[in-house]
N, C-alpha and C. Protein backbone atom coordinates (compact mmCIF):
# COMPACT_ATOMS: atom_id res chain seq x y z
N UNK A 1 -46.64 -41.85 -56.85
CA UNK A 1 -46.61 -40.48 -56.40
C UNK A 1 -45.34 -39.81 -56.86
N UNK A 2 -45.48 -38.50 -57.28
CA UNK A 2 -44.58 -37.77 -57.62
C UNK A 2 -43.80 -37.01 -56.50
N UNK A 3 -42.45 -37.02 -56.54
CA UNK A 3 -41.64 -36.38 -55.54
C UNK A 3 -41.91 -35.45 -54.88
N UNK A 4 -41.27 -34.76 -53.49
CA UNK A 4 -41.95 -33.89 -52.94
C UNK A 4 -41.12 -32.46 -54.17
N UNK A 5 -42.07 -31.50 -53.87
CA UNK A 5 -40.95 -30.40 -54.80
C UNK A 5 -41.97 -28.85 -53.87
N UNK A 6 -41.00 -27.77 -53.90
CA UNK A 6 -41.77 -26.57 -53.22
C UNK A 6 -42.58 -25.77 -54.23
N UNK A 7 -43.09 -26.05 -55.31
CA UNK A 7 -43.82 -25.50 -55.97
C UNK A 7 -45.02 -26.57 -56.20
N UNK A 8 -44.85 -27.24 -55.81
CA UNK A 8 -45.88 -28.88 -55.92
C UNK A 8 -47.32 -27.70 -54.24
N UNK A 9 -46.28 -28.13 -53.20
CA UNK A 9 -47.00 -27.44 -51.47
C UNK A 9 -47.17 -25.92 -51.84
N UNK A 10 -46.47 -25.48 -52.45
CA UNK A 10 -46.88 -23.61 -52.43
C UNK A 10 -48.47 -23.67 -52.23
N UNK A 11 -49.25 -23.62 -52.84
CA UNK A 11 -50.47 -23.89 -53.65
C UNK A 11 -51.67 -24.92 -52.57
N UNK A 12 -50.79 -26.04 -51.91
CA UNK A 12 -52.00 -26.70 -50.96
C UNK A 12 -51.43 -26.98 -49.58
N UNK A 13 -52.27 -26.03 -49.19
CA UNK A 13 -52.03 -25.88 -47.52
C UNK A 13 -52.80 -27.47 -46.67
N UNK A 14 -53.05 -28.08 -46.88
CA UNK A 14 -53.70 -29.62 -46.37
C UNK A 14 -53.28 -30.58 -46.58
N UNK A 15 -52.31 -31.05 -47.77
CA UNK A 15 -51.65 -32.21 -48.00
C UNK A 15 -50.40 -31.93 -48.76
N UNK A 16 -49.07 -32.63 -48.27
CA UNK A 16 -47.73 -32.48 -48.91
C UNK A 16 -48.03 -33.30 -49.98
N UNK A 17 -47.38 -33.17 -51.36
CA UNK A 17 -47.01 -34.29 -52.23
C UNK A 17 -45.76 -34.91 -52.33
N UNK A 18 -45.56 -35.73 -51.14
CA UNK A 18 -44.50 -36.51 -51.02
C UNK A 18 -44.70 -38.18 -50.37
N UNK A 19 -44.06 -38.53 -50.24
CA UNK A 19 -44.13 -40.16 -50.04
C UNK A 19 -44.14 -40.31 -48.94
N UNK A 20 -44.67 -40.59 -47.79
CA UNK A 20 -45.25 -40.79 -46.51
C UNK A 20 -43.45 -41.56 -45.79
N UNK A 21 -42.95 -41.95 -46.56
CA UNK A 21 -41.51 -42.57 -45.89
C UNK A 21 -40.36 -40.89 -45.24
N UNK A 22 -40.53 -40.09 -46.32
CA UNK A 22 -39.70 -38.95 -46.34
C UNK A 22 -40.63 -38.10 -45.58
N UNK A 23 -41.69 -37.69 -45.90
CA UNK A 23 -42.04 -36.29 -45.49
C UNK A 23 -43.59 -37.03 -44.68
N UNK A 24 -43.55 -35.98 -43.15
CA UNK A 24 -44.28 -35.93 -42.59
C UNK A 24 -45.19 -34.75 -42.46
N UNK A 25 -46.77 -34.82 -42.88
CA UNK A 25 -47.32 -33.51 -42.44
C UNK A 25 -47.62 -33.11 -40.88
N UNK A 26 -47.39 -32.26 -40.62
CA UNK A 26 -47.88 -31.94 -38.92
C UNK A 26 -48.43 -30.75 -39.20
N UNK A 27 -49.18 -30.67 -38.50
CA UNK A 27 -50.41 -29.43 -38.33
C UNK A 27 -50.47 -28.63 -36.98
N UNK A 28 -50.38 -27.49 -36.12
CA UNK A 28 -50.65 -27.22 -35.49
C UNK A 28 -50.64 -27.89 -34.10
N UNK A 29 -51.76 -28.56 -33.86
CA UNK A 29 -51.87 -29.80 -32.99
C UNK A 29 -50.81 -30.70 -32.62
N UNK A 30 -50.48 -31.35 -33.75
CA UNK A 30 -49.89 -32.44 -33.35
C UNK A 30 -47.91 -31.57 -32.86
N UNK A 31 -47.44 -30.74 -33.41
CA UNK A 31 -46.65 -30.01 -33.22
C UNK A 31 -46.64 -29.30 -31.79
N UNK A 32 -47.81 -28.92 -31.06
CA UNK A 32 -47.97 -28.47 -29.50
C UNK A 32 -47.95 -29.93 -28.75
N UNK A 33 -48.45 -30.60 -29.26
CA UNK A 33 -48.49 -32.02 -28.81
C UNK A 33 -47.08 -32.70 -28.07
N UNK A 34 -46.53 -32.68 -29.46
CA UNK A 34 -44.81 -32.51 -29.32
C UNK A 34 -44.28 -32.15 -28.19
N UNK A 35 -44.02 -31.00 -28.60
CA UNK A 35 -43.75 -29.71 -27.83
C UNK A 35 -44.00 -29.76 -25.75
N UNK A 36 -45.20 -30.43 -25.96
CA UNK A 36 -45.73 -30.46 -24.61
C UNK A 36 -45.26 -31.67 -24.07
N UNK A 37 -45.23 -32.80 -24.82
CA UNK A 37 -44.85 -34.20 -24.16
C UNK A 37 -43.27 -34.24 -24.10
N UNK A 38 -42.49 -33.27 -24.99
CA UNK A 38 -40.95 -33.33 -24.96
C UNK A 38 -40.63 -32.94 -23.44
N UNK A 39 -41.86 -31.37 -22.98
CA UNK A 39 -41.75 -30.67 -21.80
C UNK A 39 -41.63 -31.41 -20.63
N UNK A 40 -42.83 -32.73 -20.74
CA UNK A 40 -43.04 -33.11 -19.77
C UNK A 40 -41.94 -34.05 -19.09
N UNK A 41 -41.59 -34.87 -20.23
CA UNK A 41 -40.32 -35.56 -20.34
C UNK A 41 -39.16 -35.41 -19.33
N UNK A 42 -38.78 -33.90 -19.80
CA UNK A 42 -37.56 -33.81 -19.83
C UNK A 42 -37.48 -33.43 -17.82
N UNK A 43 -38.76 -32.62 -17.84
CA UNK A 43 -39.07 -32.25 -16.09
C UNK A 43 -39.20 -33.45 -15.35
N UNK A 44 -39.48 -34.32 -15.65
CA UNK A 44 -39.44 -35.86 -15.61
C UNK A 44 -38.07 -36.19 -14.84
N UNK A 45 -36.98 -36.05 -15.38
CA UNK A 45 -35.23 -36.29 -15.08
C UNK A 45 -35.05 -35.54 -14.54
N UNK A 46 -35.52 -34.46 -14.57
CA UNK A 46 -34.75 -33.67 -13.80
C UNK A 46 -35.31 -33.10 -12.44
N UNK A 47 -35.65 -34.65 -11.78
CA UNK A 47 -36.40 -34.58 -10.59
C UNK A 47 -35.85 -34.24 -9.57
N UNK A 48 -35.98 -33.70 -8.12
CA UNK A 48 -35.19 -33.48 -7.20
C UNK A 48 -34.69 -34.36 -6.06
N UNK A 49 -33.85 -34.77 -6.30
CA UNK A 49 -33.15 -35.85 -5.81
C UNK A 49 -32.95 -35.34 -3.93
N UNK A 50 -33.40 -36.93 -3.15
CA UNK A 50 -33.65 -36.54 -1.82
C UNK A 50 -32.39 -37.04 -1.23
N UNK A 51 -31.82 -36.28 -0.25
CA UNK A 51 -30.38 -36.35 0.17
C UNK A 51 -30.31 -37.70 0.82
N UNK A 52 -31.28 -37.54 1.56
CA UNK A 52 -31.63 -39.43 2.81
C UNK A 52 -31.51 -40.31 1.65
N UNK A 53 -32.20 -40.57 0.31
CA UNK A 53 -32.34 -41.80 -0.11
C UNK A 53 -31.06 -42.06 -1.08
N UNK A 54 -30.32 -40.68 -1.11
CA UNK A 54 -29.15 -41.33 -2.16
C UNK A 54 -28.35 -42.21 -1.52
N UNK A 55 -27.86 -42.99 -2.48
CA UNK A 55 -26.63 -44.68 -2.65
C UNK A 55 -25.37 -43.79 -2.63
N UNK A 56 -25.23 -42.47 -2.52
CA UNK A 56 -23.60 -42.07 -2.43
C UNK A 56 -23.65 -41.16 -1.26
N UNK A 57 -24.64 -40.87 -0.60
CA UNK A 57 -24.49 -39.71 0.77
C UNK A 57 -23.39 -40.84 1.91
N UNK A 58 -23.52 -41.89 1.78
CA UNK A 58 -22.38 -42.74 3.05
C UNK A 58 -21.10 -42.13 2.74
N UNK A 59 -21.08 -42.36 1.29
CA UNK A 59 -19.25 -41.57 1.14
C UNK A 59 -19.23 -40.55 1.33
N UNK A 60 -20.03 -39.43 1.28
CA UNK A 60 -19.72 -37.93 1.72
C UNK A 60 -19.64 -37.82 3.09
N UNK A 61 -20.69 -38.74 3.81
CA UNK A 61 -20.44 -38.58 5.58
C UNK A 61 -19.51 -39.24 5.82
N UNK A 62 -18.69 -40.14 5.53
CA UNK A 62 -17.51 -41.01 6.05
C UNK A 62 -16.61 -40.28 5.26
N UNK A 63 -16.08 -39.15 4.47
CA UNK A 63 -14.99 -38.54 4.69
C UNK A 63 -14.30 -39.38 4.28
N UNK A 64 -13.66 -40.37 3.31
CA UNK A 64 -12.80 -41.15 2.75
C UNK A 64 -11.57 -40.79 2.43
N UNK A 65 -11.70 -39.27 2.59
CA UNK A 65 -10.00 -38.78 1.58
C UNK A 65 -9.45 -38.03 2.88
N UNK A 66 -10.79 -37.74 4.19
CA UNK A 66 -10.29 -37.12 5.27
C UNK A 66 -10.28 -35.56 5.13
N UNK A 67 -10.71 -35.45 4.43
CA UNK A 67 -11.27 -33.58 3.21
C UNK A 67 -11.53 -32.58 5.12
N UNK A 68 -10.44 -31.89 5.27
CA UNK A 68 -11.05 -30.75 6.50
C UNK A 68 -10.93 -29.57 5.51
N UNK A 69 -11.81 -28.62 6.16
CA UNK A 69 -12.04 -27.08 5.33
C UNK A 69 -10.67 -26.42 5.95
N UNK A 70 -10.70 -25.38 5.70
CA UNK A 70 -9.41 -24.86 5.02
C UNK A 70 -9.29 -23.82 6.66
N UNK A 71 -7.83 -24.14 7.23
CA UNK A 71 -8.10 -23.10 8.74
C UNK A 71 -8.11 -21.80 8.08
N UNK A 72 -8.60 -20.77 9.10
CA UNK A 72 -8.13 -19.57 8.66
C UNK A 72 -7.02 -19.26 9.28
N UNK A 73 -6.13 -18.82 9.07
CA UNK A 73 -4.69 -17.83 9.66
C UNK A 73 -5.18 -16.95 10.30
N UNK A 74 -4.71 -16.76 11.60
CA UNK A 74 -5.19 -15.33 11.57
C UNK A 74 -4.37 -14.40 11.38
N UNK A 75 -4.87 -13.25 11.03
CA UNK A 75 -3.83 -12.12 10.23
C UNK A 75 -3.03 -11.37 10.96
N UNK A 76 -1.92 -11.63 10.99
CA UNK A 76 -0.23 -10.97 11.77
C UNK A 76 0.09 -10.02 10.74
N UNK A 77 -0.12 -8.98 11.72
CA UNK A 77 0.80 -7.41 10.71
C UNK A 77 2.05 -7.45 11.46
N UNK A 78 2.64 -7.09 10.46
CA UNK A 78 4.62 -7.08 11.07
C UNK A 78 4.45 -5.88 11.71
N UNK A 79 5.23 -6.02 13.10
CA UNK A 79 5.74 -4.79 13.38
C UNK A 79 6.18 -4.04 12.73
N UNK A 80 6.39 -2.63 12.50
CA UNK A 80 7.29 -1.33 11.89
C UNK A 80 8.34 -1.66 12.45
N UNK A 81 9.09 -1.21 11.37
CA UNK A 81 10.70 -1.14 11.56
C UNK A 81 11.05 0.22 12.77
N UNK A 82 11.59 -0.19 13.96
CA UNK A 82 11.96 0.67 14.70
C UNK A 82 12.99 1.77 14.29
N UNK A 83 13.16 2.80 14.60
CA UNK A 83 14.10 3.73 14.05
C UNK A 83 15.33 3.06 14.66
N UNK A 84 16.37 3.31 14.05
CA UNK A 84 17.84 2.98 14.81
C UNK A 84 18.42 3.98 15.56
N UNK A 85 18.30 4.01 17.18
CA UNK A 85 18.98 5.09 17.39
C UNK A 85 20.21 4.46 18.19
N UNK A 86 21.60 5.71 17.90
CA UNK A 86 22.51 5.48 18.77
C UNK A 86 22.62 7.29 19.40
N UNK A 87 23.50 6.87 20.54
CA UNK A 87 24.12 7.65 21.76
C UNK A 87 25.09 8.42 21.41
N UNK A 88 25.06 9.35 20.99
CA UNK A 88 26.41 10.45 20.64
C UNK A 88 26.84 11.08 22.02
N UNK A 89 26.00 11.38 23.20
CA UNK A 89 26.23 11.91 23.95
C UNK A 89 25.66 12.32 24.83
N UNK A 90 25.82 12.79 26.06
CA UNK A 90 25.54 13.13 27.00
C UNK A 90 25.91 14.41 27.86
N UNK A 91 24.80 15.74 28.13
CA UNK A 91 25.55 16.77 28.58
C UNK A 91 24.51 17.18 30.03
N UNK A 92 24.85 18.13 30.74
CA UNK A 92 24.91 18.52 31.56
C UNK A 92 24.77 19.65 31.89
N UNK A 93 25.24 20.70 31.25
CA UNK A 93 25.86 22.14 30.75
C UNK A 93 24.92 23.24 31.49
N UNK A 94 23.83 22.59 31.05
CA UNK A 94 22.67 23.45 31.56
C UNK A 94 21.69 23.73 32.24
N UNK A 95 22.38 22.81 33.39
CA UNK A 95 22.13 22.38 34.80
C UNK A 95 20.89 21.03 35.00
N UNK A 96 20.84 20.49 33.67
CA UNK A 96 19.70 19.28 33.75
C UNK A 96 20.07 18.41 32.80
N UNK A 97 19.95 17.26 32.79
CA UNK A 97 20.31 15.74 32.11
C UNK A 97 19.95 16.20 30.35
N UNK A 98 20.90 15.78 29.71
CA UNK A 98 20.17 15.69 28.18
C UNK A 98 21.04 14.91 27.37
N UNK A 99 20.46 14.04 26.68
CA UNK A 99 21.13 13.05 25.99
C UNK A 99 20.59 13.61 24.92
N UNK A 100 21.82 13.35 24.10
CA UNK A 100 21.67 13.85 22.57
C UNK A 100 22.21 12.58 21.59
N UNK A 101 21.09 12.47 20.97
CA UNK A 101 20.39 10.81 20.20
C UNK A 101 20.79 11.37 18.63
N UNK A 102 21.38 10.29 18.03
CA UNK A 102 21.47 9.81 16.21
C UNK A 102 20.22 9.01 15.97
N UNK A 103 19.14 9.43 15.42
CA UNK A 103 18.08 8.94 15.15
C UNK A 103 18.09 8.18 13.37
N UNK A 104 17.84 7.38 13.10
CA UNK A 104 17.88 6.88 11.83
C UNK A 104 16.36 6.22 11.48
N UNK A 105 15.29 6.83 11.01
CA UNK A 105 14.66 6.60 10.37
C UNK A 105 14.17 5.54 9.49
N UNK A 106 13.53 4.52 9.85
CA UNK A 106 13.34 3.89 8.40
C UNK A 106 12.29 4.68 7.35
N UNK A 107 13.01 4.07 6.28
CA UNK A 107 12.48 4.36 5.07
C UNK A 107 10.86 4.25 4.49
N UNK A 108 9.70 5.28 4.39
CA UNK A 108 8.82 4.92 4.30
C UNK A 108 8.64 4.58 2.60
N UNK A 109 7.14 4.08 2.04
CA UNK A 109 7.33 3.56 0.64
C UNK A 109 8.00 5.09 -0.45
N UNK A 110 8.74 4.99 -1.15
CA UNK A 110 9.21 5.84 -2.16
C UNK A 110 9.69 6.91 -1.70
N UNK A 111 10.38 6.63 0.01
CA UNK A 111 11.66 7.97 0.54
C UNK A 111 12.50 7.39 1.22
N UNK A 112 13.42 7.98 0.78
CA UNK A 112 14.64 7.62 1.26
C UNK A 112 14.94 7.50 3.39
N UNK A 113 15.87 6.78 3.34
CA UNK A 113 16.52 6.74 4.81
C UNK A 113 17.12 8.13 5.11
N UNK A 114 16.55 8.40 6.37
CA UNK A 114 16.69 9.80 6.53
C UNK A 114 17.04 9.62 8.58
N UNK A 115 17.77 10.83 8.57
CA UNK A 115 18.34 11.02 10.10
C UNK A 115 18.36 12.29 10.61
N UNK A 116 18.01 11.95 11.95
CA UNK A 116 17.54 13.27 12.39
C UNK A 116 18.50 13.27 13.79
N UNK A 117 18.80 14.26 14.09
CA UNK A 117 19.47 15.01 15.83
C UNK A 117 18.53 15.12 16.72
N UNK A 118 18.72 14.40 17.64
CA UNK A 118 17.91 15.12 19.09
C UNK A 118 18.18 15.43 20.34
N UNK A 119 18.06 16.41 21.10
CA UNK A 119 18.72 16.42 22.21
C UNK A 119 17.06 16.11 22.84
N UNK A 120 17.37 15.21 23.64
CA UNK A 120 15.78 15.37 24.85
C UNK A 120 16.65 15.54 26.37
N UNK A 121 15.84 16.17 27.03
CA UNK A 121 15.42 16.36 28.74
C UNK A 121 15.25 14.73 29.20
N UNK A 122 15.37 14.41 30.11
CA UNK A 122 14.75 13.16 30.89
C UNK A 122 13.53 13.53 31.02
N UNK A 123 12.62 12.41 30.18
CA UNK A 123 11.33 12.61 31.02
C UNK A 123 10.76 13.00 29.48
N UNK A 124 11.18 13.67 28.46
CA UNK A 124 10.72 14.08 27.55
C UNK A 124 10.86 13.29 25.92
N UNK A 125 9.97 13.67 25.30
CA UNK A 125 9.76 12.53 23.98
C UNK A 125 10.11 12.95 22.68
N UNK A 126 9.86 12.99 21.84
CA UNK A 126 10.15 13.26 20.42
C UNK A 126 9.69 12.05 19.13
N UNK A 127 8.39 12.20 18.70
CA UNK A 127 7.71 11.05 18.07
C UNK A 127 7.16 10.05 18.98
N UNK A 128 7.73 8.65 18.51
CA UNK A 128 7.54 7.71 19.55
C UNK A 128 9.25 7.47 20.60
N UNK A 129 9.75 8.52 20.51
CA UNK A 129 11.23 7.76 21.33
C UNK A 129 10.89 8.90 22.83
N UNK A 130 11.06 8.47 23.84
CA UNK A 130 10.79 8.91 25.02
C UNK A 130 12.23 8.45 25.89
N UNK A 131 12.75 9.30 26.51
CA UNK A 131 13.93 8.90 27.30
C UNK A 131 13.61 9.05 28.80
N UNK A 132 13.25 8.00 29.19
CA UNK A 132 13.11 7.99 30.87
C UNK A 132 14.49 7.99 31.81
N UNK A 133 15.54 7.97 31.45
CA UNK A 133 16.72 8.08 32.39
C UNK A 133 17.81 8.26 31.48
N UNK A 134 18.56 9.12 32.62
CA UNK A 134 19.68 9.73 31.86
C UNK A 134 20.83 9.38 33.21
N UNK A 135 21.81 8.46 32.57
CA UNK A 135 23.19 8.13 33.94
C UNK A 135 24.13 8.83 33.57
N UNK A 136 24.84 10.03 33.88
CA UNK A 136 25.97 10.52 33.41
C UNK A 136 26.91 10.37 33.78
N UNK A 137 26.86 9.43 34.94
CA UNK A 137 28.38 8.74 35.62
C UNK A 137 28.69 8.03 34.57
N UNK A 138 27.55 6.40 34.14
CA UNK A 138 27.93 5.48 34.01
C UNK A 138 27.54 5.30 32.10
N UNK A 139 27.39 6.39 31.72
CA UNK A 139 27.22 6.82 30.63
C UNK A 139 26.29 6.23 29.53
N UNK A 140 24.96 5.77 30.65
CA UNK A 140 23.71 5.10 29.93
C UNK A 140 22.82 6.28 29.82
N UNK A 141 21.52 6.00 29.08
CA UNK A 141 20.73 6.69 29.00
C UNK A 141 19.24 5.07 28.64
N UNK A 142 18.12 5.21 29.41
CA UNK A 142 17.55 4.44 29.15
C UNK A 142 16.32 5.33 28.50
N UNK A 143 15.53 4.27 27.14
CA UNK A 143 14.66 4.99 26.12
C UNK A 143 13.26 4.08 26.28
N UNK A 144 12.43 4.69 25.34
CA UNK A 144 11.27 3.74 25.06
C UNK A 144 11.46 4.26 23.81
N UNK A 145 11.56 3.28 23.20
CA UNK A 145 11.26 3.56 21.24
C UNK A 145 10.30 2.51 20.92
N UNK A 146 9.29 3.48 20.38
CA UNK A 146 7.88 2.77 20.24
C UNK A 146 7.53 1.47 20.79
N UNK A 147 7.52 1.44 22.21
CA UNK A 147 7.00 0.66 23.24
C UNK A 147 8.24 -0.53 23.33
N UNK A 148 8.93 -0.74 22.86
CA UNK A 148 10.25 -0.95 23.55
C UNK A 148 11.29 0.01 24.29
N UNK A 149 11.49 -0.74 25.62
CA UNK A 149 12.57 -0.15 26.26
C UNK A 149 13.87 -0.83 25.88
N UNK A 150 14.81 0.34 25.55
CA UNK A 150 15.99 0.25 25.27
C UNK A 150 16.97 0.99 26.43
N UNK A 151 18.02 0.40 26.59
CA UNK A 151 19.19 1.04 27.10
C UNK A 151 20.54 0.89 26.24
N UNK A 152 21.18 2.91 26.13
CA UNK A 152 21.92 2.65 25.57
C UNK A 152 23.11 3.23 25.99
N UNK A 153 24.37 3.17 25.44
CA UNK A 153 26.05 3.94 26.27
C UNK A 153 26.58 3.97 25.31
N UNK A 154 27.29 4.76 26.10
CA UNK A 154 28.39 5.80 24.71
C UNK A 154 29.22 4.56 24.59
């Protein structure tokens, strides 16, 4: 027999001219054939494996490395920075208690530290700073700055 060559098959659609060692004809058939038994095969392996009968589920329930899931934290927001205030003074003048406060501000993102003057009344607020007592003997003044009570003296 003469070698296989592509101008030999152009011409006959039913038999290759080649040597049965090298070249195989397949037709239609035997090619779905293939095709179908490779399918079946392969769905074959890749069977679904039952949790009860596996040889390695003992090591996952006995925990060997002692593996716990991960706690959660729970989430702590920092307090705000309280303003800093101090006591410049204490007057009288105008026949009722008033402490007059150096307020210092913290800094919010991209502004500066900033300070503000206040005179309050007893009893009266300004933001979160509230002054519930005013001693002008003993030269306290007691505050609430954002839910802390403070006491402060000249």
């Amino acid at each position: 027999m003469a070698p296989w060559s592509p101008s030999a098959s152009a011409g006959s659609s039913t038999q290759l001219n080649c040597s049965p060692s090298v070249c195989v004809f397949m037709n239609w058939k035997s090619g779905f054939l293939i095709v179908f038994f490779a399918g079946v095969l392969s769905q074959a392996t890749h069977a679904v494996v039952n949790p009860a009968r596996n040889p390695f589920q003992p090591i996952v329930t006995r925990n060997v490395f002692r593996l716990q899931p991960i706690p959660q934290q729970p989430v702590v927001k920092p307090r705000p920075a309280l303003p800093a205030i101090r006591l410049i003074g204490i007057t009288t003048i105008l026949g009722d208690k008033r402490a007059i406060l150096r307020v210092r501000l913290p800094a919010n993102y991209g502004e500066t530290v900033r300070e503000q003057s206040l005179i309050l009344i007893e009893g009266n607020s300004e933001g979160a700073i509230t002054v519930t007592e005013i001693d002008e003997i003993a030269g306290t003044v007691r505050l609430n700055n954002s839910g802390t009570m403070m006491l402060l003296s000249l």
